[in-house]
Protein backbone atom coordinates (compact mmCIF):
# COMPACT_ATOMS: atom_id res chain seq x y z
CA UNK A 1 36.74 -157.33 15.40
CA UNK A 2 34.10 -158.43 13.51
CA UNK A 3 33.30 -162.36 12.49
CA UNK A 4 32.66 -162.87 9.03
CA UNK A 5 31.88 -166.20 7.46
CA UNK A 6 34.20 -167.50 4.58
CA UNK A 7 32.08 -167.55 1.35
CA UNK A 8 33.83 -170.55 0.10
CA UNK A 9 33.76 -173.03 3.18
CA UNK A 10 31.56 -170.81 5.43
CA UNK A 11 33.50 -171.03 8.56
CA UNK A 12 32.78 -167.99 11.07
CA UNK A 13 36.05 -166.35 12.08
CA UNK A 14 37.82 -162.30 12.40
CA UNK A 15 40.24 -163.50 9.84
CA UNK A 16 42.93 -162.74 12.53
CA UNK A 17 46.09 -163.42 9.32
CA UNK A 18 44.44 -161.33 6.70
CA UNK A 19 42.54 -162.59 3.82
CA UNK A 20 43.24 -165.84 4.21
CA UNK A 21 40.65 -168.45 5.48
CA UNK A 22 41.93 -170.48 8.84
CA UNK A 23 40.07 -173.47 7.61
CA UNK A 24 40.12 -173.82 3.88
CA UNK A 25 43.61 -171.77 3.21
CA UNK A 26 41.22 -169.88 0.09
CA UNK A 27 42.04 -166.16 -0.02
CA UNK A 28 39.04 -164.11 0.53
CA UNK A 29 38.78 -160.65 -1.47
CA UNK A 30 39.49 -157.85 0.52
CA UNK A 31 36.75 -155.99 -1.01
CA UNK A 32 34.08 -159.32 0.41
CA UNK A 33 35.62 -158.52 3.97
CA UNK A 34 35.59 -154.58 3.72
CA UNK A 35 31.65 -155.28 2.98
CA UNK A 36 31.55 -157.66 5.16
CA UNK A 37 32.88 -155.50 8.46
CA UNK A 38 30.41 -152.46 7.69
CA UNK A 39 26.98 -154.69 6.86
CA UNK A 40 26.31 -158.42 6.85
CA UNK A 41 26.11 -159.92 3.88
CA UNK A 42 23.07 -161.80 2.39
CA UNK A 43 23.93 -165.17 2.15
CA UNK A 44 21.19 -166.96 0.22
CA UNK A 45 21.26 -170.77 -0.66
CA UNK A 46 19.11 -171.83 -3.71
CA UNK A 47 17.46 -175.28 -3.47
CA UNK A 48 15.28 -177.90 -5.35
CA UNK A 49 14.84 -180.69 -7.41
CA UNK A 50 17.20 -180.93 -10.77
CA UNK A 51 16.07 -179.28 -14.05
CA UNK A 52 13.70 -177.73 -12.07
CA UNK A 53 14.84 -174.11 -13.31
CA UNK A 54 17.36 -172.79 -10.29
CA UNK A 55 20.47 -172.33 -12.28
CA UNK A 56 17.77 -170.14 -15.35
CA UNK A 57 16.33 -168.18 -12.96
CA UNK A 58 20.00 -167.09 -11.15
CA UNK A 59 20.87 -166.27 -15.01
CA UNK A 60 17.78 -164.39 -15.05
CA UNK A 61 17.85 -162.50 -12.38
CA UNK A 62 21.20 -161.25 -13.13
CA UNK A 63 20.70 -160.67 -16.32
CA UNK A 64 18.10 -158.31 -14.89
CA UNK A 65 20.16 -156.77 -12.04
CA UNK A 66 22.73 -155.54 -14.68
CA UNK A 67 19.83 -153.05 -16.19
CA UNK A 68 18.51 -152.05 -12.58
CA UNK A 69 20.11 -148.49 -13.59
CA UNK A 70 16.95 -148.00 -15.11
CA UNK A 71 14.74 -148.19 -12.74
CA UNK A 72 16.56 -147.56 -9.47
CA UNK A 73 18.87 -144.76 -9.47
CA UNK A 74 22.44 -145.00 -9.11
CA UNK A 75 22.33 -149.34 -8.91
CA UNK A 76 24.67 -151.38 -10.26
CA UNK A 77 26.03 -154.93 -9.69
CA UNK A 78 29.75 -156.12 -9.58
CA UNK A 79 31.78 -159.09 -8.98
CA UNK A 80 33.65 -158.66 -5.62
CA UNK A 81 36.28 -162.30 -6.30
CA UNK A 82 37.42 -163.55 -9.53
CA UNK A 83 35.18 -167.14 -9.77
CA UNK A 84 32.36 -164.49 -9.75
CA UNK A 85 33.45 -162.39 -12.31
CA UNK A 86 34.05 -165.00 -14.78
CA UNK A 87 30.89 -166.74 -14.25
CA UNK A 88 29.11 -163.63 -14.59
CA UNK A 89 30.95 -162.68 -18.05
CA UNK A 90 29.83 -166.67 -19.29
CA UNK A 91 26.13 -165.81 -18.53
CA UNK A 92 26.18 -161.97 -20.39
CA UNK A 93 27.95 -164.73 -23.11
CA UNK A 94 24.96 -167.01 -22.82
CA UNK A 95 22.30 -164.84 -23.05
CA UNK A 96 23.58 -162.35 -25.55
CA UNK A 97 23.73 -165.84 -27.74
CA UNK A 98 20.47 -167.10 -26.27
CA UNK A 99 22.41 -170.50 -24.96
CA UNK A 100 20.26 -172.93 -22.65
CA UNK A 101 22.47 -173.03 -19.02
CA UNK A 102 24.43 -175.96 -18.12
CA UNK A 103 23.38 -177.99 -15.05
CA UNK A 104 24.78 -176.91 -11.69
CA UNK A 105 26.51 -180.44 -11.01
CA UNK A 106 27.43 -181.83 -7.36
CA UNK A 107 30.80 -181.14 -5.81
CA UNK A 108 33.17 -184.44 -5.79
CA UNK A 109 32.99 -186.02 -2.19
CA UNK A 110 35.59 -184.94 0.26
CA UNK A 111 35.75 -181.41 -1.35
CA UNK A 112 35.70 -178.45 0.83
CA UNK A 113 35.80 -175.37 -1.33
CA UNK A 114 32.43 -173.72 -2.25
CA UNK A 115 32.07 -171.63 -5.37
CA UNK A 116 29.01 -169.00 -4.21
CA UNK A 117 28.52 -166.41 -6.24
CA UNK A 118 30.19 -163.37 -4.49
CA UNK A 119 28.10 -159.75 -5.27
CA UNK A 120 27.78 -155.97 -4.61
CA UNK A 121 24.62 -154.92 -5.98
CA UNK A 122 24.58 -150.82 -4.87
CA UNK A 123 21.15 -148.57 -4.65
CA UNK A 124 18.52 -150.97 -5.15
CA UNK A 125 15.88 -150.76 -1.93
CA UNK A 126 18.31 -148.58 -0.23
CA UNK A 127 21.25 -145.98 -1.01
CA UNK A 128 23.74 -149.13 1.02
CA UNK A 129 25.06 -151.60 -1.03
CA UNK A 130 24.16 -155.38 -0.60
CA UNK A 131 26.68 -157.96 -0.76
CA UNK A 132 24.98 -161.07 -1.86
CA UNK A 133 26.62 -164.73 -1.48
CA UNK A 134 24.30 -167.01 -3.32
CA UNK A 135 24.67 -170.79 -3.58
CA UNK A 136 23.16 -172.86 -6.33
CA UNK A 137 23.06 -176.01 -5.13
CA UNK A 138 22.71 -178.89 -7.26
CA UNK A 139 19.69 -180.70 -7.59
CA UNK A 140 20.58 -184.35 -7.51
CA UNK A 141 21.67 -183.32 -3.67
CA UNK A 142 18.03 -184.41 -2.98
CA UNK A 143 17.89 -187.34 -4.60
CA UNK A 144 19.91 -188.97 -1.73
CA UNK A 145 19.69 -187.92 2.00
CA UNK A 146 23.11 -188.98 2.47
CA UNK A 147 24.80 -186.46 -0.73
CA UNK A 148 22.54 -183.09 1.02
CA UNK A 149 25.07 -183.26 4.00
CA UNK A 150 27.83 -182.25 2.01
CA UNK A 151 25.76 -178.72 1.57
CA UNK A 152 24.99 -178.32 5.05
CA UNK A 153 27.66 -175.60 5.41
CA UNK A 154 25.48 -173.09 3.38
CA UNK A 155 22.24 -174.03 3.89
CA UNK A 156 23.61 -173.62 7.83
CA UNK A 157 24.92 -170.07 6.75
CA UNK A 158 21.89 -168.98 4.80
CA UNK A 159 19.37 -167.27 6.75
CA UNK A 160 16.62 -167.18 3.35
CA UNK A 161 16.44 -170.35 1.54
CA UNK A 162 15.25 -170.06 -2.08
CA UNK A 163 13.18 -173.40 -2.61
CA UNK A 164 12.66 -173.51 -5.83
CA UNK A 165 9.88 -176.01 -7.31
CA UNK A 166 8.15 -176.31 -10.97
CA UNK A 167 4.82 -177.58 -9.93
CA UNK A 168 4.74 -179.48 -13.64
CA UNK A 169 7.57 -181.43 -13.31
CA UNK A 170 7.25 -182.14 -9.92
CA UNK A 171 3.71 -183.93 -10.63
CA UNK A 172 5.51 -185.61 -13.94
CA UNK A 173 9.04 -186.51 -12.00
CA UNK A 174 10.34 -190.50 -12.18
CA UNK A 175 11.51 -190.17 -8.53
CA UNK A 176 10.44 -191.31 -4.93
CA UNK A 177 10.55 -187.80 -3.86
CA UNK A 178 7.96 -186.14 -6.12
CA UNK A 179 5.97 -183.55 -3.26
CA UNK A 180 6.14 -180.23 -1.70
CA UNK A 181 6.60 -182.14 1.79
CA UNK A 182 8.92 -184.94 0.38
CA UNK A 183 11.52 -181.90 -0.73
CA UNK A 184 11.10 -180.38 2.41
CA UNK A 185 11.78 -183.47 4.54
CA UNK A 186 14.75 -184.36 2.75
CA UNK A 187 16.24 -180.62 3.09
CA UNK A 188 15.30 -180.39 6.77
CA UNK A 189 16.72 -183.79 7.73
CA UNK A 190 19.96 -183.05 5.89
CA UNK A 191 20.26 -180.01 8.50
CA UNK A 192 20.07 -181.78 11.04
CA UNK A 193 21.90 -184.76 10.72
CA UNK A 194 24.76 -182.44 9.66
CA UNK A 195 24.12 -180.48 13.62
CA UNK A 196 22.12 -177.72 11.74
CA UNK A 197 19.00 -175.79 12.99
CA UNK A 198 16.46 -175.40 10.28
CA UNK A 199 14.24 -173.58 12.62
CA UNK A 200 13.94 -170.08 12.40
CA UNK A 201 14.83 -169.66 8.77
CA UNK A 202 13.43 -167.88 6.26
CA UNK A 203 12.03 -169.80 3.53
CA UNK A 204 10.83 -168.41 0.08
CA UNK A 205 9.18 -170.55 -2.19
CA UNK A 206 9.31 -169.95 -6.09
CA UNK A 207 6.81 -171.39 -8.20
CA UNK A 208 9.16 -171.30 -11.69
CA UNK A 209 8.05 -172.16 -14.88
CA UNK A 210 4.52 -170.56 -14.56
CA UNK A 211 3.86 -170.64 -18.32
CA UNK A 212 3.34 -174.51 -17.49
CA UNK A 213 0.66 -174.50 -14.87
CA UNK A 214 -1.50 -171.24 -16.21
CA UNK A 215 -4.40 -174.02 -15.68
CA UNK A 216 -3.81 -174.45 -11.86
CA UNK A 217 -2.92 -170.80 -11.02
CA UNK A 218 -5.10 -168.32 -9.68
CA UNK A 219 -6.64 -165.40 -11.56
CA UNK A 220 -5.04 -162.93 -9.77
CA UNK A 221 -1.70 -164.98 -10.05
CA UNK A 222 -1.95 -164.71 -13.62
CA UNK A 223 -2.80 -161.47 -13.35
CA UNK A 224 0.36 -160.49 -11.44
CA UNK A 225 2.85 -162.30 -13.55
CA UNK A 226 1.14 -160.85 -17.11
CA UNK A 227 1.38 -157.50 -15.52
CA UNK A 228 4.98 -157.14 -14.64
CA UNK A 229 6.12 -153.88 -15.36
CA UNK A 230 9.77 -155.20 -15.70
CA UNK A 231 9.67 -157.63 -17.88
CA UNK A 232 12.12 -157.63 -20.23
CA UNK A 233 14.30 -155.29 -18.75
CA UNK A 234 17.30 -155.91 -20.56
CA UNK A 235 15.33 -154.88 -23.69
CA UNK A 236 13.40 -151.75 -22.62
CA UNK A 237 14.79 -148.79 -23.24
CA UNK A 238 15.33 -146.21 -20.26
CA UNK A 239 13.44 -143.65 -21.86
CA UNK A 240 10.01 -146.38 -21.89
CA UNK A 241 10.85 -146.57 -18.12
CA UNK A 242 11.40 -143.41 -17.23
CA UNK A 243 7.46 -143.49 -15.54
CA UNK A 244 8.12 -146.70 -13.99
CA UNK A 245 10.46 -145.84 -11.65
CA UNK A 246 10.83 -148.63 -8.90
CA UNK A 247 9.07 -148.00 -5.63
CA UNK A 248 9.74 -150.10 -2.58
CA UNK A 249 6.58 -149.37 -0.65
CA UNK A 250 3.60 -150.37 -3.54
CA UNK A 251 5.83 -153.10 -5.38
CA UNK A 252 6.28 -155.00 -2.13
CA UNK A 253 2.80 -154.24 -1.00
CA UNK A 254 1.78 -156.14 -4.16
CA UNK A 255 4.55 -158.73 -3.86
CA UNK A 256 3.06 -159.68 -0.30
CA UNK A 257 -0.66 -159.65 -1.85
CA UNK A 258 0.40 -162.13 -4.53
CA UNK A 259 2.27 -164.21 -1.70
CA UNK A 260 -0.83 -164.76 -0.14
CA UNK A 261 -2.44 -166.16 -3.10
CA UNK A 262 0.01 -168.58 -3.57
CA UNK A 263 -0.14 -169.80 0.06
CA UNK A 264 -4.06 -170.42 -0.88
CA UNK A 265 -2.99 -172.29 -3.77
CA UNK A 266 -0.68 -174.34 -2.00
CA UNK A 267 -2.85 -175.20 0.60
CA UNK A 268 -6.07 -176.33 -1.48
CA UNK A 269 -4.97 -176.82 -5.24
CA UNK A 270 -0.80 -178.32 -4.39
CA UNK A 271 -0.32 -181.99 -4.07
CA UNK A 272 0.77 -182.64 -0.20
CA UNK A 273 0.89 -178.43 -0.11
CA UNK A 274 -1.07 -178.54 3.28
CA UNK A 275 1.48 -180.88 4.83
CA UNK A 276 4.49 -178.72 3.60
CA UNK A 277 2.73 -175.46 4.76
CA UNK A 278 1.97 -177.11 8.62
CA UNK A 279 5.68 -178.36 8.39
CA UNK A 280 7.43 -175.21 7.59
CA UNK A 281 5.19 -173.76 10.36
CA UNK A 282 6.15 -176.60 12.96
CA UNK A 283 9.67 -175.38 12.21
CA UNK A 284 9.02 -171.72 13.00
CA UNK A 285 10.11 -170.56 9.34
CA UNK A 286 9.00 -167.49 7.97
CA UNK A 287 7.16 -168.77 4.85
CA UNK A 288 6.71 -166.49 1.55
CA UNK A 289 6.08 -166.99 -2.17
CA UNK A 290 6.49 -165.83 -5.70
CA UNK A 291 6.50 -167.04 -9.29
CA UNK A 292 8.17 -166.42 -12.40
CA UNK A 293 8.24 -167.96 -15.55
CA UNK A 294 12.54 -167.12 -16.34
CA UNK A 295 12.38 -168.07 -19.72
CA UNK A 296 9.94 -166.92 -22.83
CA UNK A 297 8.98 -170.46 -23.38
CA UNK A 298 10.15 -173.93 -22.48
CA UNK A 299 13.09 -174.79 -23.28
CA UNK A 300 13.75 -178.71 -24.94
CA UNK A 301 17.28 -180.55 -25.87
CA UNK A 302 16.40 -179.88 -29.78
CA UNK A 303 16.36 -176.33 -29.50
CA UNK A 304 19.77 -174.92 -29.70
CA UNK A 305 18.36 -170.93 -28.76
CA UNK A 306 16.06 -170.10 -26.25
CA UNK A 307 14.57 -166.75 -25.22
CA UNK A 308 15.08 -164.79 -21.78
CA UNK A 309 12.16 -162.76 -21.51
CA UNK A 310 11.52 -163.26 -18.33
CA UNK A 311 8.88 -162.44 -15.72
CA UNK A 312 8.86 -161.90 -12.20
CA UNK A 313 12.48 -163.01 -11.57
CA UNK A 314 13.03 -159.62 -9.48
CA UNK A 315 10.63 -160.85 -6.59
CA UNK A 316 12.81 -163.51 -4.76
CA UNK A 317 15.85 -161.19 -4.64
CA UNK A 318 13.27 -158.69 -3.36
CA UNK A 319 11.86 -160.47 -0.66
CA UNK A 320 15.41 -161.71 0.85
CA UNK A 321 15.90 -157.93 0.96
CA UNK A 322 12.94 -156.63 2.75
CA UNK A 323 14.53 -157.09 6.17
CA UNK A 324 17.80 -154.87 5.47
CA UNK A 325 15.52 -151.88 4.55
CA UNK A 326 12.57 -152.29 7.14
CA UNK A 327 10.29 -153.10 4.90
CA UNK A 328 8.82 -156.40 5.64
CA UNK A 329 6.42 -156.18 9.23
CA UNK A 330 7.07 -158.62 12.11
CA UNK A 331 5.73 -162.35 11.92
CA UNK A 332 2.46 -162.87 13.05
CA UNK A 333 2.65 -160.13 15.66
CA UNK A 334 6.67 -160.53 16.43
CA UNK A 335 9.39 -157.88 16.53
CA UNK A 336 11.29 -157.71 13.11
CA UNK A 337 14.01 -157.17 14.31
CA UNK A 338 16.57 -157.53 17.33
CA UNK A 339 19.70 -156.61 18.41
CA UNK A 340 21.74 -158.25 21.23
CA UNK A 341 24.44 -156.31 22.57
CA UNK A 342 27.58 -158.81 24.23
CA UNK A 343 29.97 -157.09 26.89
CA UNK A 344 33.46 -157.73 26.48
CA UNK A 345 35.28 -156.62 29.90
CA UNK A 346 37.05 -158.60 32.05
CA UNK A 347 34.83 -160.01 34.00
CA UNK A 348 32.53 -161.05 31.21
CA UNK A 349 34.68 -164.10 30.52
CA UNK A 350 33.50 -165.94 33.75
CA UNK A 351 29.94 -164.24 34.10
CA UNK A 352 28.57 -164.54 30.45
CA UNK A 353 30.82 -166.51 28.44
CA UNK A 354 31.36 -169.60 30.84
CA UNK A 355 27.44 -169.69 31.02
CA UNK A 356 27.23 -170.01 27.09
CA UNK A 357 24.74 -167.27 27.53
CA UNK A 358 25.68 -165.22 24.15
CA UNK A 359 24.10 -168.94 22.38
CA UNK A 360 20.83 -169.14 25.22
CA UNK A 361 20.12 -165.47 24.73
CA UNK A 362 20.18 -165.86 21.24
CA UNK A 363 17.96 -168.78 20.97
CA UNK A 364 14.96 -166.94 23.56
CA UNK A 365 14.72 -163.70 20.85
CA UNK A 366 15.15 -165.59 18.03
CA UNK A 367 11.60 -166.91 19.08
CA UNK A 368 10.28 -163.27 19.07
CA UNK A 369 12.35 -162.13 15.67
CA UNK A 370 15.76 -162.17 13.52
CA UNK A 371 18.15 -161.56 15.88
CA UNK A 372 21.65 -159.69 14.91
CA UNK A 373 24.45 -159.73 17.43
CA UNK A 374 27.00 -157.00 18.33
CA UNK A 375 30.07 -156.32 20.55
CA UNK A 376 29.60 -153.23 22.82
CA UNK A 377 31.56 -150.63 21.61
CA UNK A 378 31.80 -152.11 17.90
CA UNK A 379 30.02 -150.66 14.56
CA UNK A 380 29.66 -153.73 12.81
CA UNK A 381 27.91 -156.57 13.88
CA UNK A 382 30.07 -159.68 15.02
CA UNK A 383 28.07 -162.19 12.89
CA UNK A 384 25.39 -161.54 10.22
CA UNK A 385 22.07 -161.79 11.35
CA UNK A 386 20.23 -164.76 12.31
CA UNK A 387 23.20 -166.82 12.89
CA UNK A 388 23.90 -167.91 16.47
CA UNK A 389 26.98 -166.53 18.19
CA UNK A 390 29.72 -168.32 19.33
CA UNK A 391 30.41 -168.53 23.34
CA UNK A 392 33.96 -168.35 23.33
CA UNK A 393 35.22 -165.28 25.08
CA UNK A 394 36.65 -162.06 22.95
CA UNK A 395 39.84 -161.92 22.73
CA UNK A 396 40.10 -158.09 23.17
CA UNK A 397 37.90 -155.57 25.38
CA UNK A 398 36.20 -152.93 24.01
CA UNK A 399 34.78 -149.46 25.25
CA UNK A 400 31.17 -149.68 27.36
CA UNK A 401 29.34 -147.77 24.71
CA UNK A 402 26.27 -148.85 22.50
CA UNK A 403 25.56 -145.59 20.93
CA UNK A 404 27.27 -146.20 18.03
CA UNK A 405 25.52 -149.10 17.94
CA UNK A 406 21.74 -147.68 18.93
CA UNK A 407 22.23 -144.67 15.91
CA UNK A 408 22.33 -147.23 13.27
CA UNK A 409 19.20 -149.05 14.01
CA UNK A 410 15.68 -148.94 12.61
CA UNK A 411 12.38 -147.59 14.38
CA UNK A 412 11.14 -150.06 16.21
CA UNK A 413 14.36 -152.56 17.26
CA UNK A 414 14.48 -153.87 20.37
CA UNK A 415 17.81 -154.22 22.57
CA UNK A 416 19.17 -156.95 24.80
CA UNK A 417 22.36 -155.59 26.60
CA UNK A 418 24.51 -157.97 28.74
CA UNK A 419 26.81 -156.44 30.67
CA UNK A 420 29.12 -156.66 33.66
CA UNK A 421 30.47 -153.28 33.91
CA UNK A 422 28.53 -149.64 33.69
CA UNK A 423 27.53 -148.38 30.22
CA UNK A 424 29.48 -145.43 29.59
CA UNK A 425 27.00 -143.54 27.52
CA UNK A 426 23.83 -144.83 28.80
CA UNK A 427 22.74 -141.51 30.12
CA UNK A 428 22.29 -140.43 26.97
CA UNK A 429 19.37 -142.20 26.16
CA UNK A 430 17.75 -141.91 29.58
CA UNK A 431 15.14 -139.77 28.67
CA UNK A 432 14.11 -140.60 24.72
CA UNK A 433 11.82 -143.66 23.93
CA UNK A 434 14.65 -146.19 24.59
CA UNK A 435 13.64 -146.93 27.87
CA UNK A 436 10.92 -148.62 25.79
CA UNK A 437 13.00 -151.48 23.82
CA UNK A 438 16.23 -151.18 25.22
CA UNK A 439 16.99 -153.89 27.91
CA UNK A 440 19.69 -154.39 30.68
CA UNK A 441 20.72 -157.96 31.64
CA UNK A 442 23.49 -157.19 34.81
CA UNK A 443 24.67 -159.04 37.52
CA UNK A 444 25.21 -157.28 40.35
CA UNK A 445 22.29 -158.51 42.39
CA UNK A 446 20.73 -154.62 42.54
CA UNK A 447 18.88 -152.61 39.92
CA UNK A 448 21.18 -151.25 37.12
CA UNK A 449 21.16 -147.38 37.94
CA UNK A 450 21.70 -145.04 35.43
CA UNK A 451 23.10 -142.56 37.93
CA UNK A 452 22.46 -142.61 41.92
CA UNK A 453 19.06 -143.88 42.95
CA UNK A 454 17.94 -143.47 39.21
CA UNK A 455 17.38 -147.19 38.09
CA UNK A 456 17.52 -148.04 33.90
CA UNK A 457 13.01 -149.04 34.16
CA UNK A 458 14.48 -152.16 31.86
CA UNK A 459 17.01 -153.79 33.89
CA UNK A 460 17.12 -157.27 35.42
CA UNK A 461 19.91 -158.97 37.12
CA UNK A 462 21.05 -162.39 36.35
CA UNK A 463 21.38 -164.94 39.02
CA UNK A 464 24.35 -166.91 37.93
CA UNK A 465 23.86 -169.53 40.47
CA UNK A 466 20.71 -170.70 38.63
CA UNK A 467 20.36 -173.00 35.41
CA UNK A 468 21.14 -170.51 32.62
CA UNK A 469 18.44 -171.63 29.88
CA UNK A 470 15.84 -171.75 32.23
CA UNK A 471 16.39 -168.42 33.66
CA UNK A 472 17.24 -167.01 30.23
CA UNK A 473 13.62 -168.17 28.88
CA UNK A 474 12.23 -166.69 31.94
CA UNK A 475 13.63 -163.39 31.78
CA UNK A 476 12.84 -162.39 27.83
CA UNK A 477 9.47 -163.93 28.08
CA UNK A 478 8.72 -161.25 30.89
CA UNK A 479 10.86 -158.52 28.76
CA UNK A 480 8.60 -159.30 25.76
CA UNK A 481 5.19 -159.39 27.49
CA UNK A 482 6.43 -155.75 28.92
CA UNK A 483 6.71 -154.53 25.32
CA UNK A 484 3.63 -156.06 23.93
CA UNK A 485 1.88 -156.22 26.89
């Protein structure tokens, strides 16, 4: 069965009685876990300074999702539990009567429940829906190191972290904390004093309020934001947009372009920007960028209406869902994407789970790409992807096959397979380009064979006499210079 994480306190589990949640005792909608057990959600955590413009450009952006029919066909966005549904009916309310947002505001001390927003958001970027668990953190988490920790459970869970920065009132800000690098610090030492691993992450800054900083920005910045084909969606007509159909390939083609801009600006024109950028790199995190200006002008405490014509709000949701339709290219070189495949048999307990190997194996590819872990013999993956996966042993065996699992995959994907038993459908894929990216980890002290004296050309046994991590580094190095090489 598959492990989901609880949306509300974000503890991995099968949710063995039902709906409800082992640790927090919240019910989870059926619908989240039905989602859930056929594709991994998105779980996205929005971060940054207070007043900075996170909770506006949420409101934004889904005030723009709800009029994706127009350009995407068939999309549509829904509330899959009830917190969501009311908090997306208050900001239709909101904007329909042009009301500024309320703050998001920190969660009393000792308090375990989480209130994500909980979404299904159906043929945008693909003809799959997306469930989307986003977390709007509140800003005055960064004002002390010690308040971050009690967010650690999502920014843990989230795999793309939405940092969210207006470069104005960061330079104007009354605080001790008033950089690029300074926000980053605090938000990577939270992690890990609270046991997290910030490495590996994806990490998408968003320039808001761009209307602010039109002085600083690039040319072709400023040329990208003015010449957003969506903005405004709510108010365009579908008949003005019937030639402006959304296409994956040449909008994220220019979203990348513009992302490299911004990475210029940040390194030469942002305060401490060069520090933040060598930072994010030290930590291995897939850094990206956009701007958007989520309002049509500032908004101040005297005006009681303010104006959501907003630009650009589209491209963070965008780039968190590159990965899920293969449309973002590996980091600098690496594979975008990998699967690791986890036996389940009986002698697997002793052999792979003993060793912790699921957690070493996972650690090795995740240096080489985002790694998503399976079951043999399952559909669904057992945790969503990038998340580590626990060591403890299954607690029921399922059938040696992986084509079920192999069918589903994109061009390109490369497959670690542990196993301690035969493959029952390997022969299948003997002779197609498999035998390319799909690897064998046994441990039988002899060369996997497909059938008699016919050896899998991607096979290496595992000496379980030998230090685990070691060995484990050893043997996907060699696997990965084999496939670049």
């Amino acid at each position: 069965m598959s492990r989901i994480a609880c949306p509300y306190c974000c503890t991995i589990q099968t949710f063995p009685d039902g709906q409800v949640c082992k640790n927090c005792n919240e019910t989870v909608p059926e619908n989240y876990l039905t989602a859930a057990r056929v594709n991994s959600p998105f779980y996205m955590a929005v971060v940054g300074m207070s007043s900075h413009g996170k909770t506006t450009l949420i409101h934004s952006l889904i005030n723009t999702i709800d009029h994706l029919g127009k350009i995407s066909r068939g999309a549509f966005l829904t509330a899959l539990d009830d917190h969501t549904a009311t908090e997306l009916k208050l900001i239709r309310q909101r904007i329909s009567k042009r009301e500024a947002n309320n703050a998001t505001t920190l969660r009393p001390k000792g308090v375990y429940l989480q209130t994500p927003m909980v979404l299904s958001l159906k043929s945008f970027m693909t003809d799959n829906r997306h469930t989307l668990v986003i977390y709007d953190i509140a800003g005055e988490a960064f004002s002390d190191r010690a308040e971050i920790q009690q967010y650690a459970e999502p920014l843990k869970l989230a795999h793309t972290i939405w940092f969210i920065v207006s470069q104005h009132d960061l330079t104007h800000a009354n605080s001790e904390y008033s950089t690029l690098a300074d926000l980053f610090n605090i938000y990577v030492t939270g992690m890990e004093r609270a046991g997290a691993n910030p490495r590996g992450r994806n990490l998408h800054l968003v320039y808001t309020k761009a209307d602010k900083i039109t002085n600083q920005l690039p040319n072709e910045v400023l040329e990208y934001i003015r010449n957003d084909p969506y903005s405004n969606l709510a108010g365009q007509s579908p008949r003005d947009l019937k030639d402006k159909q959304f296409n994956e390939t040449s909008y994220v083609a220019e979203l990348n372009t513009n992302s490299e801009h911004l990475l210029e600006y940040t390194r030469y024109d942002v305060d401490s920007g060069i520090a933040f950028i060598n930072m994010a790199e030290d930590y291995e995190m897939a850094l990206s960028f956009s701007v958007n200006t989520a309002l049509g002008g500032d908004h101040t405490p005297n005006r009681s209406q303010i104006e959501y014509e907003s630009l650009r709000v589209l491209d963070p949701l965008i780039w968190a869902l590159q990965d899920n339709v293969g449309l973002r290219p590996g980091r600098n070189g690496q594979t975008s994407e990998i699967v690791l495949i986890l036996d389940t048999g009986y002698n697997s307990k002793r052999k792979i789970y003993e060793q912790k190997l699921p957690s070493h194996f996972f650690t090795a590819l995740s240096q080489h790409g985002d790694v998503k872990t399976y079951y043999i013999g399952t559909m669904a993956p057992m945790i969503q992807s990038g998340i580590e996966p626990s060591n403890a042993a299954p607690d029921n065996e399922t059938q040696p096959y992986i084509g079920m699992i192999l069918d589903q995959l994109r061009e390109g994907t490369q497959v670690v397979v542990l196993t301690c038993q035969r493959i029952g459908d390997l022969l299948d894929f003997h002779t197609s380009e498999w035998h390319q990216r799909l690897s064998i980890i046994t441990f039988d002290q002899r060369p996997y064979e497909v059938q008699r004296n016919d050896p899998w050309p991607r096979s290496v046994d595992f000496d379980v006499s030998k230090t685990p991590a070691s060995q484990v580094e050893k043997i996907i190095k060699r696997l990965f210079e084999k496939t670049h090489g």
